[in-house]
Each structure stands twice: as C-alpha cells, then as structure tokens.
Protein backbone atom coordinates (compact mmCIF):
# COMPACT_ATOMS: atom_id res chain seq x y z
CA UNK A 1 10.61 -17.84 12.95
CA UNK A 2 9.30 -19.68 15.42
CA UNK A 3 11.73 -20.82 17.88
CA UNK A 4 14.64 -19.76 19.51
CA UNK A 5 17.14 -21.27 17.60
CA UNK A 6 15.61 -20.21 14.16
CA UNK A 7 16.20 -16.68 16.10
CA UNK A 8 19.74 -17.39 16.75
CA UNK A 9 20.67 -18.01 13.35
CA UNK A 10 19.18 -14.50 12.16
CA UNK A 11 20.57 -13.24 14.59
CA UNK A 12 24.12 -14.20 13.78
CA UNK A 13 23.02 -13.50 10.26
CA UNK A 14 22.51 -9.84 11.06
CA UNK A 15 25.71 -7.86 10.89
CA UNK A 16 24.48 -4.97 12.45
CA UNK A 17 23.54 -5.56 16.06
CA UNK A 18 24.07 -3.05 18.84
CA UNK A 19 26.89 -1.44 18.03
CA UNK A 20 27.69 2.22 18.11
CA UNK A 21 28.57 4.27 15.17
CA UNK A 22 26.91 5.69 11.70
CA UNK A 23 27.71 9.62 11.91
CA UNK A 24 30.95 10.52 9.98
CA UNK A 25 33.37 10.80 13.08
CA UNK A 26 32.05 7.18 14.16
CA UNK A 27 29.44 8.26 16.94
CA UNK A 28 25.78 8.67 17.30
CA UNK A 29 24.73 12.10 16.85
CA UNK A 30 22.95 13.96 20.00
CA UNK A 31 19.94 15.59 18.88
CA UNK A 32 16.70 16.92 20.89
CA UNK A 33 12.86 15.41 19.96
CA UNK A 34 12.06 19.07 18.34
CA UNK A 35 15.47 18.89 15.75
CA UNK A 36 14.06 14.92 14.58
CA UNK A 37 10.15 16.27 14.57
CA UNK A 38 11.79 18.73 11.95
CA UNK A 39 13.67 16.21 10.17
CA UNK A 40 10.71 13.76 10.05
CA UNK A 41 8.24 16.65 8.63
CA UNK A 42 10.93 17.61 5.86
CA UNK A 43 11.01 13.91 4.92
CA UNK A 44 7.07 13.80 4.81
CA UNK A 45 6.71 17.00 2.89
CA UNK A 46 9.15 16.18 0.33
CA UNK A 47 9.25 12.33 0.11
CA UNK A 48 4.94 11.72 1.10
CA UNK A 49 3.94 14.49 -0.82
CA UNK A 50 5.84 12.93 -3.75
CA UNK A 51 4.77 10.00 -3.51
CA UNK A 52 1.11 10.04 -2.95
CA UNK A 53 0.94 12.28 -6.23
CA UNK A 54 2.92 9.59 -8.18
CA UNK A 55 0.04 6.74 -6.44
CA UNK A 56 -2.55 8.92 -7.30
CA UNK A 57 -1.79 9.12 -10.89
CA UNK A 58 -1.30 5.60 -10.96
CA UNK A 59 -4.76 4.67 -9.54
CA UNK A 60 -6.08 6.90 -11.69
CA UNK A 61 -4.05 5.43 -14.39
CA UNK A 62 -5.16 1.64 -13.46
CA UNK A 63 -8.81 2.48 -13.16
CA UNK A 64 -9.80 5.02 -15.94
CA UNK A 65 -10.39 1.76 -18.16
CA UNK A 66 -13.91 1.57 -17.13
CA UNK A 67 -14.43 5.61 -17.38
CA UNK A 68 -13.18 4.49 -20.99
CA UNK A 69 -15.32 1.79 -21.95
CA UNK A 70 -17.86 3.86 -21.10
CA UNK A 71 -17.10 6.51 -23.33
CA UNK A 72 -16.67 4.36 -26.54
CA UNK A 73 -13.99 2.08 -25.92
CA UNK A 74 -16.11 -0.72 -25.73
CA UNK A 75 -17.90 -0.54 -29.41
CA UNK A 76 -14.23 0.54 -31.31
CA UNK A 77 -12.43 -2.52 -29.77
CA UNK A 78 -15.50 -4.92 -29.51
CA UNK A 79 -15.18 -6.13 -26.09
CA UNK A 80 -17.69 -8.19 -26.37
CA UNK A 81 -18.42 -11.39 -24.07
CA UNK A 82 -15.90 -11.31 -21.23
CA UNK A 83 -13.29 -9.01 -23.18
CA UNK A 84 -13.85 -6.51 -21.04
CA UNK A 85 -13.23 -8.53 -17.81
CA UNK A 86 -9.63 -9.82 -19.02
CA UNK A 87 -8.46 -6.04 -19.45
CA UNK A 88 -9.33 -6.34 -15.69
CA UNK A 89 -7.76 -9.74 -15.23
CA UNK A 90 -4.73 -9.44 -17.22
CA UNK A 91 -3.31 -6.06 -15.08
CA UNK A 92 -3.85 -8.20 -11.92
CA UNK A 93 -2.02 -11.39 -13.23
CA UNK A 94 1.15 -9.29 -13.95
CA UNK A 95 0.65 -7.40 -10.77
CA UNK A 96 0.95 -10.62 -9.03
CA UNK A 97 3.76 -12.23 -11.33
CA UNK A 98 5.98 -8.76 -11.04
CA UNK A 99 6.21 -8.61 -7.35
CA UNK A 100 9.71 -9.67 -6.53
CA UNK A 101 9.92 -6.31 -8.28
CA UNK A 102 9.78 -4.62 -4.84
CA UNK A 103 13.58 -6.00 -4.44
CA UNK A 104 14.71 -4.18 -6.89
CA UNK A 105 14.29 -0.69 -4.35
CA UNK A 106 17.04 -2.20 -2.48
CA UNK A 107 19.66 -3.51 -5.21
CA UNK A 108 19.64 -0.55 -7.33
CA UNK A 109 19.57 3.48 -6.56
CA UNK A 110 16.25 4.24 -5.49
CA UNK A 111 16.04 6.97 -7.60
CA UNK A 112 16.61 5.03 -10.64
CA UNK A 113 14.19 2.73 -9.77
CA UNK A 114 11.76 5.49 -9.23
CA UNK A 115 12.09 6.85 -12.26
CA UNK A 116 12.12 3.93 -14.99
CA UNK A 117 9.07 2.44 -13.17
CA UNK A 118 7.30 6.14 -13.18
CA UNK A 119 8.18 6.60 -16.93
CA UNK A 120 7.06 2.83 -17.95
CA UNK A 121 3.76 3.05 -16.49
CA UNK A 122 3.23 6.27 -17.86
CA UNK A 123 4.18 5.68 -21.16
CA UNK A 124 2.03 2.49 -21.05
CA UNK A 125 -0.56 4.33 -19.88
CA UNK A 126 -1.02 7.48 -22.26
CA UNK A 127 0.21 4.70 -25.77
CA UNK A 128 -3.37 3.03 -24.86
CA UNK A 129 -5.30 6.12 -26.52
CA UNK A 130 -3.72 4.77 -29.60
CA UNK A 131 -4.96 1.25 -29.35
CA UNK A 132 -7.20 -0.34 -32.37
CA UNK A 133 -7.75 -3.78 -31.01
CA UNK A 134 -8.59 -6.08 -28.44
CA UNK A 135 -5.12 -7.91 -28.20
CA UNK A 136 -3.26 -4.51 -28.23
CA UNK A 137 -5.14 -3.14 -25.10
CA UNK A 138 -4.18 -6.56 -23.71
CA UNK A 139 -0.25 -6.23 -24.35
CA UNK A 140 -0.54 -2.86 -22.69
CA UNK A 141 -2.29 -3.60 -19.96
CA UNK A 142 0.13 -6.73 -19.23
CA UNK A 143 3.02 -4.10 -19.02
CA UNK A 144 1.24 -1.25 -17.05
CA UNK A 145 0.80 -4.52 -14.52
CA UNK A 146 4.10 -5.21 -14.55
CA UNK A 147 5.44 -1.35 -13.62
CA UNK A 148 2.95 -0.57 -11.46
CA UNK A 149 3.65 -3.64 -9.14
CA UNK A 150 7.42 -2.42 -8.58
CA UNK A 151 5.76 0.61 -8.00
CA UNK A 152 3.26 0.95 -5.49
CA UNK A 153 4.28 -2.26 -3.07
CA UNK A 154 7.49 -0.93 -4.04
CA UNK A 155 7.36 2.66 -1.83
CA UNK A 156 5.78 1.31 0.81
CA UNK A 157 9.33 -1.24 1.51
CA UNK A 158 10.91 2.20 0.70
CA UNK A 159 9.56 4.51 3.61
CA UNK A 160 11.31 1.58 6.09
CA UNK A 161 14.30 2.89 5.01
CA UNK A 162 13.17 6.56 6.14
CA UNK A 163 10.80 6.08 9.30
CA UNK A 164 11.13 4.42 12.43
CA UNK A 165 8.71 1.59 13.12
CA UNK A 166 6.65 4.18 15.30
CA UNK A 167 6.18 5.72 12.31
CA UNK A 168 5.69 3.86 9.20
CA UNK A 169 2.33 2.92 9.56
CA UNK A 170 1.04 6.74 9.09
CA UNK A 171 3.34 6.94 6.10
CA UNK A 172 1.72 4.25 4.63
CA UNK A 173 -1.75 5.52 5.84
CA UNK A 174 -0.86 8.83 3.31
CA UNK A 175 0.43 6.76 0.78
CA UNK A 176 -2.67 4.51 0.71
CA UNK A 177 -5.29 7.25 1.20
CA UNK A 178 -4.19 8.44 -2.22
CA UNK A 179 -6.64 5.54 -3.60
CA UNK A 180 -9.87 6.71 -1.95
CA UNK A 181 -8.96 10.36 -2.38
CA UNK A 182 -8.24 9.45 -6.21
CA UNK A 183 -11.85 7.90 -6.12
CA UNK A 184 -13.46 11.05 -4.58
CA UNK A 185 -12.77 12.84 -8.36
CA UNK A 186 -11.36 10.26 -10.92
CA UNK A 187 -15.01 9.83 -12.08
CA UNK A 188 -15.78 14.11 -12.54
CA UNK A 189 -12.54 14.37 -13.97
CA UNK A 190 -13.19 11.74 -16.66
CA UNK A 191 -16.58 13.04 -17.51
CA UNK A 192 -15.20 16.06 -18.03
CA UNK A 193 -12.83 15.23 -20.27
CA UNK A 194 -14.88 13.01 -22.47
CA UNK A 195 -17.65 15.11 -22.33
CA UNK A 196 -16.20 17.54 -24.88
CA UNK A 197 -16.16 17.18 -28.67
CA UNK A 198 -12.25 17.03 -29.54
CA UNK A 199 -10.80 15.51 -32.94
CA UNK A 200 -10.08 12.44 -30.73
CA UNK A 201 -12.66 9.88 -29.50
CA UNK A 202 -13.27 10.58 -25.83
CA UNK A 203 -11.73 7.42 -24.58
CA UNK A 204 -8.57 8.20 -26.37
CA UNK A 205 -8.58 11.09 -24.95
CA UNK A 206 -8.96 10.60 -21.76
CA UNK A 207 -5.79 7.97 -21.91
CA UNK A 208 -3.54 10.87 -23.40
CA UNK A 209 -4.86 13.66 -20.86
CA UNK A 210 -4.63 11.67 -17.70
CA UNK A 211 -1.28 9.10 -18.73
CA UNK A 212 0.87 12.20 -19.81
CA UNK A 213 1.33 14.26 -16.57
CA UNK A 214 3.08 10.50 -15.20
CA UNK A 215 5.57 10.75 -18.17
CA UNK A 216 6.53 14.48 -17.10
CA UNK A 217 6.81 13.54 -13.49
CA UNK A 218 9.49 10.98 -14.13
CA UNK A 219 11.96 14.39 -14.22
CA UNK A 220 10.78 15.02 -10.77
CA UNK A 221 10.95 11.21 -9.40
CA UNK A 222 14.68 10.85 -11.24
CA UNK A 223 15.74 14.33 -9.06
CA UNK A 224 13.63 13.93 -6.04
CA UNK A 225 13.89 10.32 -4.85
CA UNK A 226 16.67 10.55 -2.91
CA UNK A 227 18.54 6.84 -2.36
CA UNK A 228 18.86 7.69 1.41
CA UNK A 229 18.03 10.01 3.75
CA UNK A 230 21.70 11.10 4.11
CA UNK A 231 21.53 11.69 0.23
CA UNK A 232 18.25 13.82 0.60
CA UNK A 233 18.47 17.32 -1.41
CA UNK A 234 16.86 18.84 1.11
CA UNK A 235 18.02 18.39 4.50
CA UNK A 236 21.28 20.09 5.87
CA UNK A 237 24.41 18.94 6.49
CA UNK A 238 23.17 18.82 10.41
CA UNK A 239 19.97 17.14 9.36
CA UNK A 240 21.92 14.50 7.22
CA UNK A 241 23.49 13.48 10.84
CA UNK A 242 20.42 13.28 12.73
CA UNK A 243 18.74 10.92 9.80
CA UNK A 244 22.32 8.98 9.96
CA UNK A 245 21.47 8.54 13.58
CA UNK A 246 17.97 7.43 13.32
CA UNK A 247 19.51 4.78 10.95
CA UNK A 248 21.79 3.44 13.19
CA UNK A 249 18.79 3.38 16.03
CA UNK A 250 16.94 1.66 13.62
CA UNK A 251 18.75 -1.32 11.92
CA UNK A 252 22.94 -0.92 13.12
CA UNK A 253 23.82 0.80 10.19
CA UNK A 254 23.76 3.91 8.06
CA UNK A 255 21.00 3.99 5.02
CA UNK A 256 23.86 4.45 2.01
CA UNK A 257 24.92 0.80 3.44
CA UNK A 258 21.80 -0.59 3.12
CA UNK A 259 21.45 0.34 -0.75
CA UNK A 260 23.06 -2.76 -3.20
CA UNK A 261 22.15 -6.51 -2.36
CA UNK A 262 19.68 -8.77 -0.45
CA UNK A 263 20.39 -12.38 1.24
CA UNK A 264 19.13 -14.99 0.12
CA UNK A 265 18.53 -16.87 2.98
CA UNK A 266 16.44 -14.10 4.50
CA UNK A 267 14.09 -14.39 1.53
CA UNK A 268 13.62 -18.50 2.22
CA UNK A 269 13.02 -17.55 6.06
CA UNK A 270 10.39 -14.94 5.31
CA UNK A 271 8.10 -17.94 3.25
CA UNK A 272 8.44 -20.60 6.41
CA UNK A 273 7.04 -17.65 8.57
CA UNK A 274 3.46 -17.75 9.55
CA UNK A 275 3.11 -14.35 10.91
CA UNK A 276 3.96 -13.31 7.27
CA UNK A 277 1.39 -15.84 5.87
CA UNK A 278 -1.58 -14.95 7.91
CA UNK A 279 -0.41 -10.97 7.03
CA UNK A 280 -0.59 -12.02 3.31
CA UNK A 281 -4.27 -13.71 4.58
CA UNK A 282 -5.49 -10.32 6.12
CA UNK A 283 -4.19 -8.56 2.77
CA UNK A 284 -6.36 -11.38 0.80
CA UNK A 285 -9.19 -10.71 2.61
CA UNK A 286 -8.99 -6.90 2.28
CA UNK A 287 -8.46 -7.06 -1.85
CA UNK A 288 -11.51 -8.92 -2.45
CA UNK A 289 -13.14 -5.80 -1.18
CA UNK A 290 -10.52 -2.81 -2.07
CA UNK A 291 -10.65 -3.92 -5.75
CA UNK A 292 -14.27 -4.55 -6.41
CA UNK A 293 -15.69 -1.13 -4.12
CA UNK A 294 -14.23 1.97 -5.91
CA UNK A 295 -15.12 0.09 -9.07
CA UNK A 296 -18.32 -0.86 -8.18
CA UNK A 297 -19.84 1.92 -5.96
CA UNK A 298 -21.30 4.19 -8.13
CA UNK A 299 -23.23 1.10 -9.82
CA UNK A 300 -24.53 0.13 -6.47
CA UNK A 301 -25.93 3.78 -5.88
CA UNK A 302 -27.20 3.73 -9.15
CA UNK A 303 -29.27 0.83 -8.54
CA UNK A 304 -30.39 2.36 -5.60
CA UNK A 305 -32.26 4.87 -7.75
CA UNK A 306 -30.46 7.68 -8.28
CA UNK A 307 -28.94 8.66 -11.68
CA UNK A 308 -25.71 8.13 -13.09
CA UNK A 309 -24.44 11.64 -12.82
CA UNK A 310 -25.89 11.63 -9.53
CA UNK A 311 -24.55 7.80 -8.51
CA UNK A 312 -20.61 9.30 -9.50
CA UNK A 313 -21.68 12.27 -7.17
CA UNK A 314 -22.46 10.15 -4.48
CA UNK A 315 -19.27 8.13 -4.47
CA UNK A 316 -17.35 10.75 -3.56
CA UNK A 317 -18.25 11.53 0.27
CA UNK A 318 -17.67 7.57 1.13
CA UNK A 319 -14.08 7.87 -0.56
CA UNK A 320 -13.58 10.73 1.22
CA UNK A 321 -14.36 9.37 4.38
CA UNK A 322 -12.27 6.25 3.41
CA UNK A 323 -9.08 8.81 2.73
CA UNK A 324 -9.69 10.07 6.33
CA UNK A 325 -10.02 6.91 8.08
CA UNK A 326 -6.63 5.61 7.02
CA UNK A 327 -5.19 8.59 8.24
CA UNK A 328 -6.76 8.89 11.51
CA UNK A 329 -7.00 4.51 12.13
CA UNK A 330 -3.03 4.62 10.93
CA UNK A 331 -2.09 7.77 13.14
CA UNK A 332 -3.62 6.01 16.59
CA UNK A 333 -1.77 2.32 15.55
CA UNK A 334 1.27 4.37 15.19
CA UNK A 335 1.07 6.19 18.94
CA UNK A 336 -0.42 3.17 20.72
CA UNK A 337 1.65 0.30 18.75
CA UNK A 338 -1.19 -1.97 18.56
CA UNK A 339 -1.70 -2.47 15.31
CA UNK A 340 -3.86 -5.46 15.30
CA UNK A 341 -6.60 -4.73 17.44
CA UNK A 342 -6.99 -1.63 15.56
CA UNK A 343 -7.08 -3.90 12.25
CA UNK A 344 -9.77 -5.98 14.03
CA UNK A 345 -11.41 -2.74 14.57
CA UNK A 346 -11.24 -1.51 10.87
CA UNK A 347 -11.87 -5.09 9.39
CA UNK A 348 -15.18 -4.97 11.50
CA UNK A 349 -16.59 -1.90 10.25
CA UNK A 350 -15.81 -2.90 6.89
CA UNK A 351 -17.95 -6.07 7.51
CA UNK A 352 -20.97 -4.03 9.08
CA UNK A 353 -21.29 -1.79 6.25
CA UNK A 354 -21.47 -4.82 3.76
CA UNK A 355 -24.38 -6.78 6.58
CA UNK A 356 -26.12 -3.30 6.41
CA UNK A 357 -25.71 -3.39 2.43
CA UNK A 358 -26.69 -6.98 2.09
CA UNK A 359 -29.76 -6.97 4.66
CA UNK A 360 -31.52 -3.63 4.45
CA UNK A 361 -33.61 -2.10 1.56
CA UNK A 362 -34.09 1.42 2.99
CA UNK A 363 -32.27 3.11 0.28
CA UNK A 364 -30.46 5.90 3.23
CA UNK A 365 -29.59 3.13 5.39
CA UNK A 366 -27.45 1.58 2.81
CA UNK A 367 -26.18 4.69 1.78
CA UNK A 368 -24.84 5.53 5.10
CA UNK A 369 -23.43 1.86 5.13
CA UNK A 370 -21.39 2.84 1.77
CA UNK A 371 -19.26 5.45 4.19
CA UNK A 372 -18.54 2.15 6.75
CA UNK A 373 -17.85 -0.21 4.01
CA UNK A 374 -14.88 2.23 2.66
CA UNK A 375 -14.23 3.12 5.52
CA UNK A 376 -13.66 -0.13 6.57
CA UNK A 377 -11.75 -1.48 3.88
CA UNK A 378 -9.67 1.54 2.70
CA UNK A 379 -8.12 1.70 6.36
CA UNK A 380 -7.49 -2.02 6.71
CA UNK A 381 -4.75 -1.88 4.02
CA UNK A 382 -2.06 0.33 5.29
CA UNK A 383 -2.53 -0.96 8.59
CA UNK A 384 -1.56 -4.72 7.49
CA UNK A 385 0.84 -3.13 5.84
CA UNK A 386 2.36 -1.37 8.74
CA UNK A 387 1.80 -4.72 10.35
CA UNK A 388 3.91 -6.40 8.65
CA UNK A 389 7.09 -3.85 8.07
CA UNK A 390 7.27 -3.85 11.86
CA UNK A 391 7.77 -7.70 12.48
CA UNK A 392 10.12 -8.60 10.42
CA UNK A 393 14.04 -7.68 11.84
CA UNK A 394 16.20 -6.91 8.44
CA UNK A 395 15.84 -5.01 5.55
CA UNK A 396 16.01 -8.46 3.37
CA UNK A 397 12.94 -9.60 5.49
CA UNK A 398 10.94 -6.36 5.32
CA UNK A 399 11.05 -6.50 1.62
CA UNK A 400 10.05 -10.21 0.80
CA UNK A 401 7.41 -9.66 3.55
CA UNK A 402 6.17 -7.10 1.21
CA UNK A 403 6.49 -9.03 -1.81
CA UNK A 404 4.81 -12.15 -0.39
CA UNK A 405 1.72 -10.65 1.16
CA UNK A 406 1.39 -8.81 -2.60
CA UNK A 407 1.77 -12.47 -4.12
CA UNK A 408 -1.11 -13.71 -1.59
CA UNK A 409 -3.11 -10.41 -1.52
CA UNK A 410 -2.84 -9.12 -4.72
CA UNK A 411 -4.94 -12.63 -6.02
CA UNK A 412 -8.14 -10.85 -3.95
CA UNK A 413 -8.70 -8.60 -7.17
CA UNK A 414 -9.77 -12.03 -9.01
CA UNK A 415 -12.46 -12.87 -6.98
CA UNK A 416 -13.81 -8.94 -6.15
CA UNK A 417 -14.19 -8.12 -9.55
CA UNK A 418 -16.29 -10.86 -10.28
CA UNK A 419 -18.82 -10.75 -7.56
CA UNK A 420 -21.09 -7.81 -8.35
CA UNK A 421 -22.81 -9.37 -11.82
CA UNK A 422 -24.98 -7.23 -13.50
CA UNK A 423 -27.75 -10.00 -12.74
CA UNK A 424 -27.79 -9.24 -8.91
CA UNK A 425 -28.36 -5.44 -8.79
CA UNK A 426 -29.80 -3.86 -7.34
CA UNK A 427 -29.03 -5.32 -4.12
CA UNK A 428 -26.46 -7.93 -4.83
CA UNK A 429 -26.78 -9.65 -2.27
CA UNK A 430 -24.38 -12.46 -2.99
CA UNK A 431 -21.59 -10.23 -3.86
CA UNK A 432 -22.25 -8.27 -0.38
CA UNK A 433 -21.96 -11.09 1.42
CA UNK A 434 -19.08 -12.08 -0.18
CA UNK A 435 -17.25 -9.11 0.84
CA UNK A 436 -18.86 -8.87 4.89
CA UNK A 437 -17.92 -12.81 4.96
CA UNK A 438 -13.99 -11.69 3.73
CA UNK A 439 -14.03 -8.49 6.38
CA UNK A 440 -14.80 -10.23 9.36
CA UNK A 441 -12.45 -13.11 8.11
CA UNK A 442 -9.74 -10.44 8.62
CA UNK A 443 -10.64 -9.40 11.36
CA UNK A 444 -10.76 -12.82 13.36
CA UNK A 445 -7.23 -13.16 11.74
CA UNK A 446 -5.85 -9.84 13.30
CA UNK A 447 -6.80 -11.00 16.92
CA UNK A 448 -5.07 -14.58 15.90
CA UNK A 449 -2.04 -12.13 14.84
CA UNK A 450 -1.88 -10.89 17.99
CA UNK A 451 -1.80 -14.25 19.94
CA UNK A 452 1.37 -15.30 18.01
CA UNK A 453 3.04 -11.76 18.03
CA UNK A 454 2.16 -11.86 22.17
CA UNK A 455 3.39 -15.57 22.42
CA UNK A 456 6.64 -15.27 20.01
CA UNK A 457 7.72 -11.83 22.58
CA UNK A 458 6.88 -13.91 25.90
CA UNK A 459 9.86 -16.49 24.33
CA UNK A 460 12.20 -13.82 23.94
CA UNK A 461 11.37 -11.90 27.35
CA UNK A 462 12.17 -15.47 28.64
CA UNK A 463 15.58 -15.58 26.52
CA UNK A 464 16.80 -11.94 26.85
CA UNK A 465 14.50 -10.45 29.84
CA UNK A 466 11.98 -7.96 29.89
CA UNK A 467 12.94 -4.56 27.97
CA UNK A 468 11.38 -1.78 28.93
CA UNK A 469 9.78 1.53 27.28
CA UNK A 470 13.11 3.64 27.69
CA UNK A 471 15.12 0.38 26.00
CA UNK A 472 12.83 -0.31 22.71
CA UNK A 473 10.26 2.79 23.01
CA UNK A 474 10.68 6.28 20.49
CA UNK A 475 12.80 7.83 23.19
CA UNK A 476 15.70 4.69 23.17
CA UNK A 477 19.19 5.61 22.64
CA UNK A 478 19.67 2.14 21.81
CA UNK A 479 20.77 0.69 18.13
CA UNK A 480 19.69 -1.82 15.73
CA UNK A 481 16.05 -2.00 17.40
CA UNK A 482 14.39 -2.86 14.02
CA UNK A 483 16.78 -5.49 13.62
CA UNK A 484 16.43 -9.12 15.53
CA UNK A 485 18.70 -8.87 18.42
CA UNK A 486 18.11 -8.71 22.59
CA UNK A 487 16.27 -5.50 21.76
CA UNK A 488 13.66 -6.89 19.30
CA UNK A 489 10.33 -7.44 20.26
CA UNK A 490 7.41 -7.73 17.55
CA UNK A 491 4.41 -4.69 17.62
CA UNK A 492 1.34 -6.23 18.91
C-alpha cells in the first residue's frame, strides 16, 4: 500500500469500519482499565502459558536431532558425508513450503487446528525412535516440517485475534522466549536421558521420552484453545462482554465473526507491499543467526577450551539471558510503540557480540559476547514479529504478513547452519562475520522501516487529519482501530 488510492480500495474492502456494536444487545460494553487488566491476565495465564509449553516442546522436538546423533544415531543410520546436514535441511524446506499453513487458524476452529497440528508433530516426533534408515528419518523429518510450520508462525497470527496492538508484541516476546529458555536445559535433559543404560539405544530413547508428552498434550490443546475470546472456558459471562468489546475496538467486529474465510485480494495486496518485504528482510537477517546459535553455541565454547559437559553448562546463562531480553526489549516496544528503533537496538547488540566473537581471542571476552549475541538475536524475532502484526489493517493481511515474512525468513536456516564448519573452530571467524554482517543488516533495515512507516502516516494525517492519543491510543473508545480506516495509523 503505498498510495492513497490503493488505501481507498482496502478501505472499501473492509466491512467493518467505525461502527458501533459487538456486545449481545448491540452496544459496546462500559468497562474500567482494572476489569480489562483482569481479562488480559486470564487470557495470558491460560492462552500464553499454553502456548509457550506447546513451543517449548516443539523446539525441543526440532532440535534434539543433534543431542541424538550424538548419542548413536549417527553410526545405526550411517549419516555419513552430508546425511546429517539434510536431516537439517529437509525440516527447513517443508517449514518454508507449509507456510500458507498459518491460514488455516482463520478458516477452521482454532481449536481444531490446535490440536491436529499438536498431535502430528508429536506423533512424528516420538515414531523417529523407531527409525532404521537414512531415508526414513528423512520422510519424518519432512512431515514434522510440515506441522510445525502451521504451528509456531501459526499462534503468533492467533494472539491478534486476542490482544490489542499495544499488546501483541509482549505476547509474542513469551511465546518466542520459549526457544532460548528451551536452550537453557534441552542439552542436560538429553544427557540425562541417554546417559542411562535402558533396553533401547539412547537416541531412541530420547525421541520416545521427549516426543510423547506432545501427543498427551493434544487433549489439553483440543479443550483449551478456545476459537475466540468470547468462546474462552474461562472467562465469565461479564468477561466474555468486555473481550467482545475489545474486538469491536480492535477490528469492527466480534472475534466468532472473524473465524471461517480469508479474501483473496487481501492476500495479493500483502505481496505488492514493501513494508511487508523489508519485515520478511529483517526476519531473513535474524534466521541466519537464530538457527545456527542455539545449535552451535556449545561447540563454540568448546573450542574455547572448556569441556563438553562443561561447554553444554555454559550455554545455558546466554539462553537465559536471551529468554529475558525478549521479554524485557518486547515489554518497552509495547508501552512506547516504537518498535523499530528498539529492533535497531536489539539487531545492534546482536552484531557486537558476533565483532567481539570474530575479533578477540581472550577466551572471557568472547564469552561475555555469547550473552550479547543471544541476546541480540533471540529479542530481534518477536519484535519483527510484533512489527509486522501491527501494520497491516485486516485479519486477511495480518495473516499473509505472517506467512510471507516465514516464506522469506524461514530460508535464513539454510545459510546459518552451514556457516560454522568444523574446519574454522575454534574461532570461526568467517561464520562470525557472517552472522555480525546479517545483524547490523537488520538493523539498518529497521531505521529504513521507520522512514516508510513515518512517511506512509504523514499521507494519511494529510488525508484524514491528525488523530490524537485519546482517538488511536489504549484508552480510545473508538472502533475498528486495527483495521485501515480514518483511525489507522501504522506503529513506528
């Protein structure tokens, strides 16, 4: 969208604009900041809670390949030559191919959705212990790509349907940090489960103990995912009218309406839209890194001297300070609405902590510039993703926004788990200035962001006027903000 008679046609696309309405006796319910605090922290303990369990056990189920090889996998299925790297390859290539997955949240009941994709992946995951060859791993792997990408990319469209733009980049800061917090004990827990002698090979193990809890949780994702917030278990009856409000605020309409189709033509608008293209960029630039760190980490610290035990040990404090960084960088975006200079901010500390990596020998230096690096890149994530929820003004648009920044970001992984070799430890070098070069990339693209997001509201000041804090701001009493109208202004 780029003029303002692209905007006029999605505008009269949009059939919920500024009107009235949504609670049952057609008016918007009154309700004080305290009653929607509670309402938001019922959705967050029920819904976030959910689902960062559900992402946890799917990074863990994603990444426990390489705990695997380690323990054996790698002589019973002779992955020799680059075997080993097309397990790798092959989970991305369906991630990518899958994506328009994400659409499927919005034309079927959530909780359907939820709970095919949660069983699927599961099952996937926990039938690999009983894998004998090369080309079986790879058929499994293929289809644990394919229901993880509905998954994952999948939830974060869904929380637009619950939160306000004000909020959804902190919701997607939990939901992310469930990688690096994953990362902080995925590599005790599977020593200690292949550590053991059991009547199973380790690796086999390891696939049964850690895929199985994902097949029991699809009870809890089938009952728990509600397929609005008016359909929620948990709220009451005077809670279901708040949410029903916050709906209307939010896009014109209430959620059980926005449940069942897409348009079409919002899908072709959201791939001649360069905000959503340089998004997908940022998310590029941030994959290279997010897919090649946790993997890679305790190999770099392990070239650094200290021993394997002792390298996994090591990786947990800078995942741990990655998990908290999203939180905190996505928290401050949310209350000050400037999402892209805190992006530039995260993208550049990423980028310093790969310069410190790639340039310095002493070996406490770099490990203090392992904590930036995740830092860095483990917050950069959920922020673009928060980025780009907020500037796009229908529900059709929020979703293919997803779904194309996946197609363009998700293609990182290709290129960051090929640039640590084994031949350039122990510094690697190359690889870490691979990943600083990719950082700062991002960065220089969040400030470009910015420019067009400031330019593209200037035009529709100009059109509609100025709106104020009290018109567009958390307090508004106004409807179908997220939505492009007079109202709609894109978050710097």
């Amino acid at each position: 969208m780029s003029n303002g008679k692209t905007l006029s046609v999605m505008e009269a696309d949009e059939t919920a604009v500024s009107r009235p309405g949504g609670s049952q006796d057609g008016s918007l319910t009154n309700y004080s900041r305290s009653q929607e605090a509670r309402v938001v922290r019922k959705l967050d303990w029920n819904l976030m809670t959910l689902f960062f369990v559900l992402y946890m056990l799917a990074f863990l189920d994603r990444g426990n390949i390489g705990n695997a090889k380690i323990a054996g996998m790698d002589k019973e299925l002779q992955l020799t030559g680059n075997r080993y790297q097309w397990l790798l390859n092959i989970f991305y290539i369906t991630y990518v191919v899958f994506e328009f997955g994400v659409l499927l949240w919005k034309i079927f009941p959530p909780h359907i959705v939820g709970a095919v994709v949660v069983f699927g992946w599961g099952l996937i995951a926990t039938v690999q212990a009983g894998t004998h060859s090369w080309g079986g791993m790879m058929a499994l792997r293929f289809l644990l790509g394919a229901f993880e990408a509905c998954y994952g990319p999948g939830i974060i469209y869904l929380l637009s349907f619950f939160y306000l733009r004000h909020e959804i980049g902190f919701r997607c800061g939990i939901f992310a940090s469930a990688a690096p917090l994953a990362s902080t004990f995925a590599g005790a827990l599977a020593y200690g489960i292949t550590s053991g002698h059991s009547h199973l090979t380790n690796w086999r193990l390891l696939f049964l103990v850690e895929g199985l809890p994902t097949v029991l949780m699809t009870i809890i994702a089938f009952y728990f995912i509600p397929d609005s917030a008016e359909k929620a278990r948990f709220l009451t009856a005077e809670e279901k009218d708040i949410v029903r409000s916050r709906a209307m605020r939010q896009v014109g309409t209430d959620g059980n309406a926005r449940i069942g189709g897409f348009k079409i033509k919002d899908i072709g608008l959201v791939l001649i839209d360069l905000k959503a293209w340089m998004c997908g960029l940022m998310y590029f630039c941030g994959n290279v890194t997010y897919s090649s760190l946790p993997v890679f980490l305790p190999t770099i610290l392990e070239d650094m001297g200290y021993t394997a035990i002792n390298a996994q040990g090591l990786s947990a404090p800078p995942s741990f300070a990655a998990f908290l960084f999203a939180l905190i960088t996505t928290w401050i975006a949310d209350k000050t609405q400037q999402r892209c200079l805190v992006l530039f901010a995260t993208s550049a500390v990423g980028g310093a902590g790969y310069i410190i990596l790639a340039t310095v020998e002493t070996v406490g230096v770099r490990y203090f510039a392992t904590f930036l690096a995740s830092a860095g890149v483990f917050s950069t994530i959920p922020n673009i993703l928060g980025l780009t929820l907020n500037n796009q003004g229908s529900d059709t648009r929020r979703g293919m926004s997803i779904v194309l920044i996946n197609l363009i970001g998700q293609c990182g992984p290709f290129l960051g788990t090929n640039v640590f070799p084994a031949k350039q430890g122990p510094r690697y070098v190359e690889g870490m200035s691979i990943c600083a070069a990719f950082m700062f990339f991002s960065a220089l693209l969040a400030l470009a962001q910015r420019l067009l997001l400031s330019w593209e509201n200037s035009k529709l000041d100009r059109k509609y006027g100025a709106v104020t804090k009290d018109r567009i701001g958390a307090e508004s009493k106004e409807v179908a903000l997220e939505n492009y109208g007079p109202n709609f202004r894109y978050v710097l």
